[in-house]
PDB file of N, CA and C in Angstrom:
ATOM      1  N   UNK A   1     -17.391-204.850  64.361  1.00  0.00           N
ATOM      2  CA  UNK A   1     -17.469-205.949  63.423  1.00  0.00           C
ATOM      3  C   UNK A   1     -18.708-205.755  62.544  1.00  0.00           C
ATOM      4  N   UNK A   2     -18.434-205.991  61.484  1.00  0.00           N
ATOM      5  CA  UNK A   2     -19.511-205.989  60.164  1.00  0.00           C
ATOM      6  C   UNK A   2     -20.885-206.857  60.803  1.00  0.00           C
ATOM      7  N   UNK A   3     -22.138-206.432  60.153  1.00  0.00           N
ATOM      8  CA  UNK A   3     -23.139-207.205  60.798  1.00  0.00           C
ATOM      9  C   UNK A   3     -23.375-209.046  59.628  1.00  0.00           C
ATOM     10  N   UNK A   4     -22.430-208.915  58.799  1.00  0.00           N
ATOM     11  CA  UNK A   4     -22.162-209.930  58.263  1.00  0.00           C
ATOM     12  C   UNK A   4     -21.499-210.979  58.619  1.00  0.00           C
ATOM     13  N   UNK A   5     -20.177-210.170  58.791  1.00  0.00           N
ATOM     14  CA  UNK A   5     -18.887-211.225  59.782  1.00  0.00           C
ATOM     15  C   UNK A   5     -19.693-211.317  60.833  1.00  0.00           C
ATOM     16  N   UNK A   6     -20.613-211.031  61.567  1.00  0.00           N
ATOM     17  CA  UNK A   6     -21.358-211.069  63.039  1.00  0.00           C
ATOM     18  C   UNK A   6     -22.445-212.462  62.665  1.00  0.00           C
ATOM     19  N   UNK A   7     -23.071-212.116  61.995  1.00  0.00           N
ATOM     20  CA  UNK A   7     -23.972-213.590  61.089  1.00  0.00           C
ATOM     21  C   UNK A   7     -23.257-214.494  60.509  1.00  0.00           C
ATOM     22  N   UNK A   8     -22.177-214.404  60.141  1.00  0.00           N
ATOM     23  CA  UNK A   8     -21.899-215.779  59.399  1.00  0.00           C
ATOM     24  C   UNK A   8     -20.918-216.518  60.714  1.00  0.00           C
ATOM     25  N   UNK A   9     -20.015-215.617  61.792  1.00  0.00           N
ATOM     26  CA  UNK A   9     -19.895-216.490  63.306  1.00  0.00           C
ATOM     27  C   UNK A   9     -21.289-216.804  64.023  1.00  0.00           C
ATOM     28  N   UNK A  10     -22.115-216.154  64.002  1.00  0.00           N
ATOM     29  CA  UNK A  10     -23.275-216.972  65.081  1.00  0.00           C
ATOM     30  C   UNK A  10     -23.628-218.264  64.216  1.00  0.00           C
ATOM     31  N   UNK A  11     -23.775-218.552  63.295  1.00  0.00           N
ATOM     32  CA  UNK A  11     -23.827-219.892  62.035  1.00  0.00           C
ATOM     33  C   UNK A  11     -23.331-220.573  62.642  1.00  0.00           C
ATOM     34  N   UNK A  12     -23.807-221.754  63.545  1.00  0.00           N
ATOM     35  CA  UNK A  12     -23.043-223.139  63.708  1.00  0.00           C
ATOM     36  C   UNK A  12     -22.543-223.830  62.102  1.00  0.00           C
ATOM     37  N   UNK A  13     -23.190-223.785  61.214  1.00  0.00           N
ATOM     38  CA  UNK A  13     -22.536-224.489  60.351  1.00  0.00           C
ATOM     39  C   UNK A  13     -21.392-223.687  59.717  1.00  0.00           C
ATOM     40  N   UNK A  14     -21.024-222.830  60.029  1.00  0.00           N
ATOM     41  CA  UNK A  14     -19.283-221.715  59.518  1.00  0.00           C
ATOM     42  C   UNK A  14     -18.683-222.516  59.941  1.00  0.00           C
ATOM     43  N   UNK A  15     -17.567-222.725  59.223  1.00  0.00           N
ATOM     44  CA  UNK A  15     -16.045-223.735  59.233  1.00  0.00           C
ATOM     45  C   UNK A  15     -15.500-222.223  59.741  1.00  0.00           C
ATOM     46  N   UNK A  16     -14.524-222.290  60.655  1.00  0.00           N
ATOM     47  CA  UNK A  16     -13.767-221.210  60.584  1.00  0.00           C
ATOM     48  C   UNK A  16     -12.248-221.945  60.577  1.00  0.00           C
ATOM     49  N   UNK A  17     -11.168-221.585  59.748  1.00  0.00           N
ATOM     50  CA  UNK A  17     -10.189-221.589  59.491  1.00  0.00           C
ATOM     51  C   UNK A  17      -9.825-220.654  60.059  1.00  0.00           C
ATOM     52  N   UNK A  18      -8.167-220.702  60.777  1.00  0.00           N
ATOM     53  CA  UNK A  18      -7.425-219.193  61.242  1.00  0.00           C
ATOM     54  C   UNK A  18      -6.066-220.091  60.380  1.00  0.00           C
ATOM     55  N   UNK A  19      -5.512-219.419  59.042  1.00  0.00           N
ATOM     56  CA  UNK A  19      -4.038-220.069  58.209  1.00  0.00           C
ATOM     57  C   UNK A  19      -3.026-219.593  59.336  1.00  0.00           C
ATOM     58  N   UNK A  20      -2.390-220.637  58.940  1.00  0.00           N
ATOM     59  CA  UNK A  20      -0.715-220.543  59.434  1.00  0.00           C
ATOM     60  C   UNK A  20       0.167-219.277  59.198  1.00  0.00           C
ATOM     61  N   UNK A  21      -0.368-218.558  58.371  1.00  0.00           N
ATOM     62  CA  UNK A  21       0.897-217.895  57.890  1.00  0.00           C
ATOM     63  C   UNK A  21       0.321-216.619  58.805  1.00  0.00           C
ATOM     64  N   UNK A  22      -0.742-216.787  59.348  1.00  0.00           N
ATOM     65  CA  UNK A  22      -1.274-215.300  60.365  1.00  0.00           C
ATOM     66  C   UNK A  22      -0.551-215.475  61.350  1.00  0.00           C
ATOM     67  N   UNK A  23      -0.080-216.841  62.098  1.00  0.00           N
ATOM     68  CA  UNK A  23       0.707-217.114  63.251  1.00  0.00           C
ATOM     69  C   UNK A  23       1.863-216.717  62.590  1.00  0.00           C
ATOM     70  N   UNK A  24       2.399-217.126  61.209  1.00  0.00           N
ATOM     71  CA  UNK A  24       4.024-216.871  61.095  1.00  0.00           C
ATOM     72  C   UNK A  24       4.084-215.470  61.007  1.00  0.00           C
ATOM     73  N   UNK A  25       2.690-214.610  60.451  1.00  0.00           N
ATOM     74  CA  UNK A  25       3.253-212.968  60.564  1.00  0.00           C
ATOM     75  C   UNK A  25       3.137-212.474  61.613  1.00  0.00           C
ATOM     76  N   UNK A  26       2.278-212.506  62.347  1.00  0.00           N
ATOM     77  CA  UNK A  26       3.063-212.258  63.958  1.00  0.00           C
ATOM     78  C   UNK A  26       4.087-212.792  64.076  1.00  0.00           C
ATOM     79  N   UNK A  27       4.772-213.738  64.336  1.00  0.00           N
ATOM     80  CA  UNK A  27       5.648-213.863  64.875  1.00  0.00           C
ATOM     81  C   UNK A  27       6.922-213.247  64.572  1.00  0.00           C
ATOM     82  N   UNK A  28       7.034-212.996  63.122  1.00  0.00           N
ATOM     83  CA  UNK A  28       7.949-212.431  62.224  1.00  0.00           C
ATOM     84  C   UNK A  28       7.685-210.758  63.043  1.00  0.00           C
ATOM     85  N   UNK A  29       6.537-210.101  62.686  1.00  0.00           N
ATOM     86  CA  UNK A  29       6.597-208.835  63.270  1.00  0.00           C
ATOM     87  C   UNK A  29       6.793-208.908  65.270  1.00  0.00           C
ATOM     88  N   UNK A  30       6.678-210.075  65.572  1.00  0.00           N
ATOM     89  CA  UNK A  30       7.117-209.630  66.993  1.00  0.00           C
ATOM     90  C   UNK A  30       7.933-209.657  67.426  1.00  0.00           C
ATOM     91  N   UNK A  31       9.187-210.776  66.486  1.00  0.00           N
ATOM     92  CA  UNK A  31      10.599-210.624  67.076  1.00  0.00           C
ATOM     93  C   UNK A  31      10.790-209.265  65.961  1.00  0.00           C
ATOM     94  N   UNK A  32      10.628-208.774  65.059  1.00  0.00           N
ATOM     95  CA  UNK A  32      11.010-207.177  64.480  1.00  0.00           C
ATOM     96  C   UNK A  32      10.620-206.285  65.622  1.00  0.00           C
ATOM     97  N   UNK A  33       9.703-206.708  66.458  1.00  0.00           N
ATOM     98  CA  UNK A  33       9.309-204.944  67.325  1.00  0.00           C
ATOM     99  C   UNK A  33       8.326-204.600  66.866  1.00  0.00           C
ATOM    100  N   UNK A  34       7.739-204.849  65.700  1.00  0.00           N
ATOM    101  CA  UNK A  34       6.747-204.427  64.799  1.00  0.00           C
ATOM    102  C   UNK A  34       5.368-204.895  65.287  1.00  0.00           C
ATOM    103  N   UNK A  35       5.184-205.419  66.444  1.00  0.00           N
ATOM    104  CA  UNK A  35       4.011-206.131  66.625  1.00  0.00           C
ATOM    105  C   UNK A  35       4.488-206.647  68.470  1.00  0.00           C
ATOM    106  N   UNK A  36       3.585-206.373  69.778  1.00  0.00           N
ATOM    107  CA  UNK A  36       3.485-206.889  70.071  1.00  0.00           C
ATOM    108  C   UNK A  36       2.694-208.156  71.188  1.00  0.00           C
ATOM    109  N   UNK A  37       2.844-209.193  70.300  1.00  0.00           N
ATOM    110  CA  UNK A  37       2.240-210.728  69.925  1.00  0.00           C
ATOM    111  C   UNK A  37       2.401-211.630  70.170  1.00  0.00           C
ATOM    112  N   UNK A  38       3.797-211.637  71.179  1.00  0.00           N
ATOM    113  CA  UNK A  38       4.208-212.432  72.209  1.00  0.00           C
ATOM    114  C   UNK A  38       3.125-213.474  73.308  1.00  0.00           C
ATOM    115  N   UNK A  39       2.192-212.497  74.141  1.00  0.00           N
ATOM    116  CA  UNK A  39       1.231-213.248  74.543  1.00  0.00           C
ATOM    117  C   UNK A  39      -0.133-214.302  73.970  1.00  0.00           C
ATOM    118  N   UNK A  40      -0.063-213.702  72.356  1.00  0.00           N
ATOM    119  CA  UNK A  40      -0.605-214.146  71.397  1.00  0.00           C
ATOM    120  C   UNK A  40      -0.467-215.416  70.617  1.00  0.00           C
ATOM    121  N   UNK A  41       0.769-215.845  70.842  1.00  0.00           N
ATOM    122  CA  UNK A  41       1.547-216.190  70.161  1.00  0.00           C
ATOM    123  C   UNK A  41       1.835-217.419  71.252  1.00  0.00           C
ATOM    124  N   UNK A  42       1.750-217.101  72.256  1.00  0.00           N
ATOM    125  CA  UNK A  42       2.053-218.360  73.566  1.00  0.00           C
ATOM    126  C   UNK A  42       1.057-219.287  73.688  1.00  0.00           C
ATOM    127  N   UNK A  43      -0.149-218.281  73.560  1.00  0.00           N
ATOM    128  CA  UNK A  43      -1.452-218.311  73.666  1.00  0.00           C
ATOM    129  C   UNK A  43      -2.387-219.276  72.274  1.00  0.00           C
ATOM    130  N   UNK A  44      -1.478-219.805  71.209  1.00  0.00           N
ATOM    131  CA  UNK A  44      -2.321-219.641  69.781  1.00  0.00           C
ATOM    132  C   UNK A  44      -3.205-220.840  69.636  1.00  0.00           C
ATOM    133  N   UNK A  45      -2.597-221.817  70.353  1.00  0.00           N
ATOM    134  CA  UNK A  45      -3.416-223.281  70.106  1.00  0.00           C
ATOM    135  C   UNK A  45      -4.846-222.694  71.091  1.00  0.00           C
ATOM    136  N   UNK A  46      -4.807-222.547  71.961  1.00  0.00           N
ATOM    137  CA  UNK A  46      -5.605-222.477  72.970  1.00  0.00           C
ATOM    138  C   UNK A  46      -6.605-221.371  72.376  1.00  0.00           C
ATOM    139  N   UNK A  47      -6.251-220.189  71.602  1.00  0.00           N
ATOM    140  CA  UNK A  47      -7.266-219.369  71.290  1.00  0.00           C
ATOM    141  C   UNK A  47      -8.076-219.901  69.779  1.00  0.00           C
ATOM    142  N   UNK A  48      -7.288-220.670  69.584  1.00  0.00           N
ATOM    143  CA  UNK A  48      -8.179-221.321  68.035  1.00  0.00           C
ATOM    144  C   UNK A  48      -8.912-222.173  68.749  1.00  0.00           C
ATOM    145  N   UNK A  49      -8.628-223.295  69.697  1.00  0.00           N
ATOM    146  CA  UNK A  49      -9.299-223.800  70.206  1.00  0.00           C
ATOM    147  C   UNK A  49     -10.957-223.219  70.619  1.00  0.00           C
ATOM    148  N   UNK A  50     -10.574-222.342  71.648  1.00  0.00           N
ATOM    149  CA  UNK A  50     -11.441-221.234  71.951  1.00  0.00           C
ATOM    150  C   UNK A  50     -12.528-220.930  70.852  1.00  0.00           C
ATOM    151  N   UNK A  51     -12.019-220.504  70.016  1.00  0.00           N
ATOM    152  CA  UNK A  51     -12.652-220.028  68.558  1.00  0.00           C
ATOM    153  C   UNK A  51     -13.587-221.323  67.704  1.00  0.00           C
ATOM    154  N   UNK A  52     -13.404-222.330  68.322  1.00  0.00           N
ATOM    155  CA  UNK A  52     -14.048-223.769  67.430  1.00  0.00           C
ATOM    156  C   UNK A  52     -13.059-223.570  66.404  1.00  0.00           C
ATOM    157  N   UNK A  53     -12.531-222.948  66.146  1.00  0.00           N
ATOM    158  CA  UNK A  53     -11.306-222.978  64.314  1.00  0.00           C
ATOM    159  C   UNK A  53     -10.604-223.865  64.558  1.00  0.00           C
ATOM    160  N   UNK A  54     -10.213-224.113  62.601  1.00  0.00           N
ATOM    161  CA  UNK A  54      -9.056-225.519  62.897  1.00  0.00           C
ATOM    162  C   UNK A  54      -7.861-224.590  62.234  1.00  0.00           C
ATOM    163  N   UNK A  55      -6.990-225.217  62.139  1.00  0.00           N
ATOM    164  CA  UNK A  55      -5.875-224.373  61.965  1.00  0.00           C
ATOM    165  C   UNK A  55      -5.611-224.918  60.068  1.00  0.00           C
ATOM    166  N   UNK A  56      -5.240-223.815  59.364  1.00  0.00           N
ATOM    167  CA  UNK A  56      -5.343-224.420  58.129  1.00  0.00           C
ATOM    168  C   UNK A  56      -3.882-223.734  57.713  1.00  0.00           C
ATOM    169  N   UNK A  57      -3.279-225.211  57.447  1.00  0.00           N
ATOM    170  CA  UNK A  57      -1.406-225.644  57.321  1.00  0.00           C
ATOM    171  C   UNK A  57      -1.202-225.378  55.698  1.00  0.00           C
ATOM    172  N   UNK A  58      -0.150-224.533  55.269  1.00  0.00           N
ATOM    173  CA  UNK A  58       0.795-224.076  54.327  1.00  0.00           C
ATOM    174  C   UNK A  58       1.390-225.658  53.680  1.00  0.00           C
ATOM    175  N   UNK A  59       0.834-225.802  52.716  1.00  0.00           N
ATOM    176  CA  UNK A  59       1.344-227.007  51.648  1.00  0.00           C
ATOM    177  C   UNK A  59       1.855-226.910  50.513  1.00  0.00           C
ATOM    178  N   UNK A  60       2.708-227.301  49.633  1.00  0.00           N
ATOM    179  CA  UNK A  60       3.285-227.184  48.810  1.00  0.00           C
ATOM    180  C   UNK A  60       2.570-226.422  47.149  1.00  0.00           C
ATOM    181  N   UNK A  61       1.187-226.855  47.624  1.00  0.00           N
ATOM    182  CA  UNK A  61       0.621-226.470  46.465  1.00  0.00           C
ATOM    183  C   UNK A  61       0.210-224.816  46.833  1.00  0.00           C
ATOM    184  N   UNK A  62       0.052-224.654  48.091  1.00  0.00           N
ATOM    185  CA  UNK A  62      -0.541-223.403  48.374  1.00  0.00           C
ATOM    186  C   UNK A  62       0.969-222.534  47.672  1.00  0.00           C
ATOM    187  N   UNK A  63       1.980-222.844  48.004  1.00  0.00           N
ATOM    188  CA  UNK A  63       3.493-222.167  47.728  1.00  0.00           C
ATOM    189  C   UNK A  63       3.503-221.619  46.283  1.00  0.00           C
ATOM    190  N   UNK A  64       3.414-223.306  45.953  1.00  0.00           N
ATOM    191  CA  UNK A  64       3.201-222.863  44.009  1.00  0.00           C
ATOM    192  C   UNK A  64       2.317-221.999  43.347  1.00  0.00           C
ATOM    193  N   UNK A  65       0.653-222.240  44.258  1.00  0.00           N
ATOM    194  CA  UNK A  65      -0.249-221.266  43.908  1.00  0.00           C
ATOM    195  C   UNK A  65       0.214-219.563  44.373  1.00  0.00           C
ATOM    196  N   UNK A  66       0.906-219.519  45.479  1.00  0.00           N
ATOM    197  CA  UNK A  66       0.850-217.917  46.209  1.00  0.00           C
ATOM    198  C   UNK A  66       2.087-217.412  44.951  1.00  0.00           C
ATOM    199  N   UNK A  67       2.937-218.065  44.565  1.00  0.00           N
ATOM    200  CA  UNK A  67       3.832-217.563  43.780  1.00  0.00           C
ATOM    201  C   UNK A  67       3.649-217.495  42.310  1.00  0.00           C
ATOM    202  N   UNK A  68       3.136-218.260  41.840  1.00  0.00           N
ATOM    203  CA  UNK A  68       2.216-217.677  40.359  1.00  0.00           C
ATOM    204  C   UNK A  68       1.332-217.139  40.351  1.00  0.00           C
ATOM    205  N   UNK A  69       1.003-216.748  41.499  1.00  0.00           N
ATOM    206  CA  UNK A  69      -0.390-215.880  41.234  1.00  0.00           C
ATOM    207  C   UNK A  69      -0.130-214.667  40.751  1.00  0.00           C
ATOM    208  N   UNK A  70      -1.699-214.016  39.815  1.00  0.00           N
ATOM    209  CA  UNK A  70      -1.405-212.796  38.949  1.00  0.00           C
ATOM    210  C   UNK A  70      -1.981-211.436  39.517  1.00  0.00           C
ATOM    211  N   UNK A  71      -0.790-211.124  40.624  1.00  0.00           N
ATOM    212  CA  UNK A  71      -1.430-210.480  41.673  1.00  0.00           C
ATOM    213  C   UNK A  71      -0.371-209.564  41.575  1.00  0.00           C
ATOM    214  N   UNK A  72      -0.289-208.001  41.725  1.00  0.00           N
ATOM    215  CA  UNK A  72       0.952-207.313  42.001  1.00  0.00           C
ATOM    216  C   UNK A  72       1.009-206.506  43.375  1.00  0.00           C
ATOM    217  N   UNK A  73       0.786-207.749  44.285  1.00  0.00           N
ATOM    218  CA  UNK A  73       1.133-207.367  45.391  1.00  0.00           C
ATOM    219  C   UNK A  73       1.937-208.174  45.952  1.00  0.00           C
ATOM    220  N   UNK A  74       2.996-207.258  46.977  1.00  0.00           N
ATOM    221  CA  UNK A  74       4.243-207.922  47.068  1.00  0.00           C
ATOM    222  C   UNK A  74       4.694-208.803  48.469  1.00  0.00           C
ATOM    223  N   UNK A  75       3.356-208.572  49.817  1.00  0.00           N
ATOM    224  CA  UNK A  75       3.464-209.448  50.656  1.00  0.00           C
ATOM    225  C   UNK A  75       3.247-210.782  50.795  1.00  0.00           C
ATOM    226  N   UNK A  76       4.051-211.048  51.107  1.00  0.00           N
ATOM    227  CA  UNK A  76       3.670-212.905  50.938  1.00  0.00           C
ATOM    228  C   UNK A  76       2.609-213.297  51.890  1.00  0.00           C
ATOM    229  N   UNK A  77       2.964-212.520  52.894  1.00  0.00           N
ATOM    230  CA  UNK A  77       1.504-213.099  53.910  1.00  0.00           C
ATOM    231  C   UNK A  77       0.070-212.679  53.213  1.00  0.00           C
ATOM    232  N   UNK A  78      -0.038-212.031  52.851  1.00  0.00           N
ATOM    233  CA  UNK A  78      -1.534-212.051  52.292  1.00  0.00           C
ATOM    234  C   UNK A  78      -1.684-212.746  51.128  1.00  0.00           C
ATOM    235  N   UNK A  79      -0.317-213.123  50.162  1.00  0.00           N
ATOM    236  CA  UNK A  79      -0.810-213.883  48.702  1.00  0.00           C
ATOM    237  C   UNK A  79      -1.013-214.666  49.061  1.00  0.00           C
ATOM    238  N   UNK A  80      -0.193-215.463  50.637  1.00  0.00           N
ATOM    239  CA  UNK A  80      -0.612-216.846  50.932  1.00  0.00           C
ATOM    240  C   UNK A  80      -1.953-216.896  51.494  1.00  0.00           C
ATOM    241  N   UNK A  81      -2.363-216.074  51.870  1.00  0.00           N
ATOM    242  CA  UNK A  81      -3.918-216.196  52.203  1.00  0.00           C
ATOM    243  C   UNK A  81      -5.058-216.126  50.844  1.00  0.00           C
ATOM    244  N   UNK A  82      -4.820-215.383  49.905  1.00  0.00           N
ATOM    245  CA  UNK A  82      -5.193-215.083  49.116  1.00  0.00           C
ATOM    246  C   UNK A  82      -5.202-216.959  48.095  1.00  0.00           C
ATOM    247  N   UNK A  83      -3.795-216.976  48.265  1.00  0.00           N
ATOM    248  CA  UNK A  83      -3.991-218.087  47.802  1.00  0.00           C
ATOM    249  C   UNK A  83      -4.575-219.842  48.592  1.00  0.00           C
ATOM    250  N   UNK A  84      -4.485-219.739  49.514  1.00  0.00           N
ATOM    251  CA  UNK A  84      -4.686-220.777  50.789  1.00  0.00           C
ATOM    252  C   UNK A  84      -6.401-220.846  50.018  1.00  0.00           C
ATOM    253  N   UNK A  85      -7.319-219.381  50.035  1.00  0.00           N
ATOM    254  CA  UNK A  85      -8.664-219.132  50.017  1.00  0.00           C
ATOM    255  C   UNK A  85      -8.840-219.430  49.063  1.00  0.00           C
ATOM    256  N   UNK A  86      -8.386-218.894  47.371  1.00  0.00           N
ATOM    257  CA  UNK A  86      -9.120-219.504  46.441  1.00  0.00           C
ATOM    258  C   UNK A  86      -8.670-221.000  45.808  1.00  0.00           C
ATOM    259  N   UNK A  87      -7.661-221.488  46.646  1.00  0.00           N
ATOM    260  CA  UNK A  87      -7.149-222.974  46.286  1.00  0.00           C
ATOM    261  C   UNK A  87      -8.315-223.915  46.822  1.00  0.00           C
ATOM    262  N   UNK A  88      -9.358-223.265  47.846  1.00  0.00           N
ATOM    263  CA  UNK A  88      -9.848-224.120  48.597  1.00  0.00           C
ATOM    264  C   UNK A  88     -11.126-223.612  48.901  1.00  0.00           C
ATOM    265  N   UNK A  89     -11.280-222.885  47.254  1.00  0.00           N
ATOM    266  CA  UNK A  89     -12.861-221.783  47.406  1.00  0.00           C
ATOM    267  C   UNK A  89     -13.061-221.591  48.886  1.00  0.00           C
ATOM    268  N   UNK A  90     -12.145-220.595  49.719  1.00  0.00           N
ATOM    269  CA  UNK A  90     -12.795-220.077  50.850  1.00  0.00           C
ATOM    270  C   UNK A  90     -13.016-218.967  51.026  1.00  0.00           C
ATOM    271  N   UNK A  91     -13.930-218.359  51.919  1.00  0.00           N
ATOM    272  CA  UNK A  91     -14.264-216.685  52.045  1.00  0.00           C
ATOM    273  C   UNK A  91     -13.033-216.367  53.064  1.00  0.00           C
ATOM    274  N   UNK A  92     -12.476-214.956  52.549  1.00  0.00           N
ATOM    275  CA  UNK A  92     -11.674-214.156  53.399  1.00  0.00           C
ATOM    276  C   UNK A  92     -12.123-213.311  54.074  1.00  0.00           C
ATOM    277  N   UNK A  93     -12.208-213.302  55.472  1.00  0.00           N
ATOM    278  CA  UNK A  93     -13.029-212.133  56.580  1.00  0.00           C
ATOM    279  C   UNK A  93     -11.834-210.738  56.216  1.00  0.00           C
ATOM    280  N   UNK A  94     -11.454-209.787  56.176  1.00  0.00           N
ATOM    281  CA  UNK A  94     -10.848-208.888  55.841  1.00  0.00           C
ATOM    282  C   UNK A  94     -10.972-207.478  56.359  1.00  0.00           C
ATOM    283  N   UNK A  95     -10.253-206.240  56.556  1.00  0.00           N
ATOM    284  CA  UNK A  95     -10.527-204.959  56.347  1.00  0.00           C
ATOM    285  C   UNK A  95      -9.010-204.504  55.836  1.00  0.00           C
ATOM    286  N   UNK A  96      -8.750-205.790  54.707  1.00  0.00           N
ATOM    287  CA  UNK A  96      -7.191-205.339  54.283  1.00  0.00           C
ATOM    288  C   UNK A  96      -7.821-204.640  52.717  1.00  0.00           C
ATOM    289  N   UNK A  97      -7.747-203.306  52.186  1.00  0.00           N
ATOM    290  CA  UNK A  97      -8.624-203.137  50.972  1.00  0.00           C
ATOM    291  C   UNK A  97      -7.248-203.624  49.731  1.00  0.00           C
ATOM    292  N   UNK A  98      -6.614-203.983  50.298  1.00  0.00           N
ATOM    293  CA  UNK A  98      -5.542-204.981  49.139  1.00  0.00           C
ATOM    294  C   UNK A  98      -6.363-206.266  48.251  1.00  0.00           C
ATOM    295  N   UNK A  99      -6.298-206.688  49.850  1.00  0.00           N
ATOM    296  CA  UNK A  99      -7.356-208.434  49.142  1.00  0.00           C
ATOM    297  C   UNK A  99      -8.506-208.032  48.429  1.00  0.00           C
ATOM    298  N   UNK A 100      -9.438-207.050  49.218  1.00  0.00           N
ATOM    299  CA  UNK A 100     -10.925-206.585  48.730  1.00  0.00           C
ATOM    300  C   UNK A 100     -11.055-206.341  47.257  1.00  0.00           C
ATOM    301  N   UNK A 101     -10.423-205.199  47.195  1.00  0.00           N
ATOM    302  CA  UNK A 101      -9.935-204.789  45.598  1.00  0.00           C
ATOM    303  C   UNK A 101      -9.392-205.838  44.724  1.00  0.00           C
ATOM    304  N   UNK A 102      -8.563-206.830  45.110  1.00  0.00           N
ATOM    305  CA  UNK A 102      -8.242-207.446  44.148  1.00  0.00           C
ATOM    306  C   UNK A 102      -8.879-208.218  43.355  1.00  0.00           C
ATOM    307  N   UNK A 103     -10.492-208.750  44.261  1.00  0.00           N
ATOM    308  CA  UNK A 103     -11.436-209.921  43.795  1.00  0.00           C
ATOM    309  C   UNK A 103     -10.966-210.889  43.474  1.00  0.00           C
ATOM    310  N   UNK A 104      -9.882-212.024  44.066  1.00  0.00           N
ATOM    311  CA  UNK A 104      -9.463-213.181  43.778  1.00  0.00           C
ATOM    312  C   UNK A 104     -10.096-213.899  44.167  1.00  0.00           C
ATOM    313  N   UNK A 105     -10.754-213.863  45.216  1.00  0.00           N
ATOM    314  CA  UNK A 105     -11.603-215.264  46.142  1.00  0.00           C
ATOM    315  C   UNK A 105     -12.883-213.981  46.917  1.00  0.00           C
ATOM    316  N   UNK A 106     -13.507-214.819  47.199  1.00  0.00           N
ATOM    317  CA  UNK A 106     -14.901-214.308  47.782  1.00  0.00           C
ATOM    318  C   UNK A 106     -14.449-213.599  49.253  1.00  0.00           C
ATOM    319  N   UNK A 107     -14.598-212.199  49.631  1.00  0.00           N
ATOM    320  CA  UNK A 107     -14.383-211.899  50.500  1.00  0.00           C
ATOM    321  C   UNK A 107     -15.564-211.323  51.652  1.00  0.00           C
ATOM    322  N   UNK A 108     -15.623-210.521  52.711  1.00  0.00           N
ATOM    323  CA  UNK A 108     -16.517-209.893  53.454  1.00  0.00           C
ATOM    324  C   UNK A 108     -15.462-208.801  54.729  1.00  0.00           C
ATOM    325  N   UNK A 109     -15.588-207.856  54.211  1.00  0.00           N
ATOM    326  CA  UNK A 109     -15.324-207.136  54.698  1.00  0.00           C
ATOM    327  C   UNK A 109     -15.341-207.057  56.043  1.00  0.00           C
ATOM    328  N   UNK A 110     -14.839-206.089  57.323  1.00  0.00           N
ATOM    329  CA  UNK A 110     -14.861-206.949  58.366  1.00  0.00           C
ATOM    330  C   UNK A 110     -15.610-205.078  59.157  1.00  0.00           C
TER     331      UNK A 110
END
């Protein structure tokens, strides 16, 4: 882990968010075979818990924002993050160099 992402979790005052749509892409890749996230996935309230994170829920505006966005990338799970983050000026922890490169919202490498 980055010695950044390492400082900004020891920060009692870090909000940590874990979005919804990280639970829906596991789950999507674990019934594909593509992932498996099964125990993860049984496990999810309890490990956000764990984590002090709150869980941050997919709303109508995030939809409208992930789909107009002027982005030419074609996964939805990351536009929705992409968009979830700068709808709601948040930092994206990352080592996806999709998001990084794109500079839509404030990121930190992981």
């Amino acid at each position: 882990m980055a010695p950044a992402v390492r400082e900004l979790l020891s920060d009692t005052a870090t909000e940590l968010l874990v979005s919804a749509v990280s639970a829906w892409e596991i789950a999507i890749k674990t019934r594909l075979g593509r992932f498996r996230g099964e125990a993860l996935l049984s496990a999810w309230s309890d490990i956000i818990a764990d984590m002090t994170a709150t869980d941050l829920t997919i709303d109508a505006r995030d939809a409208i924002f992930a789909g107009r966005l002027a982005w030419d990338h074609k996964d939805p799970f990351d536009r929705m993050l992409v968009a979830q983050a700068a709808r709601r000026n948040l930092t994206i922890v990352t080592n996806d160099t999709q998001i990084l490169d794109a500079a839509l919202t404030p990121t930190i490498k992981t």
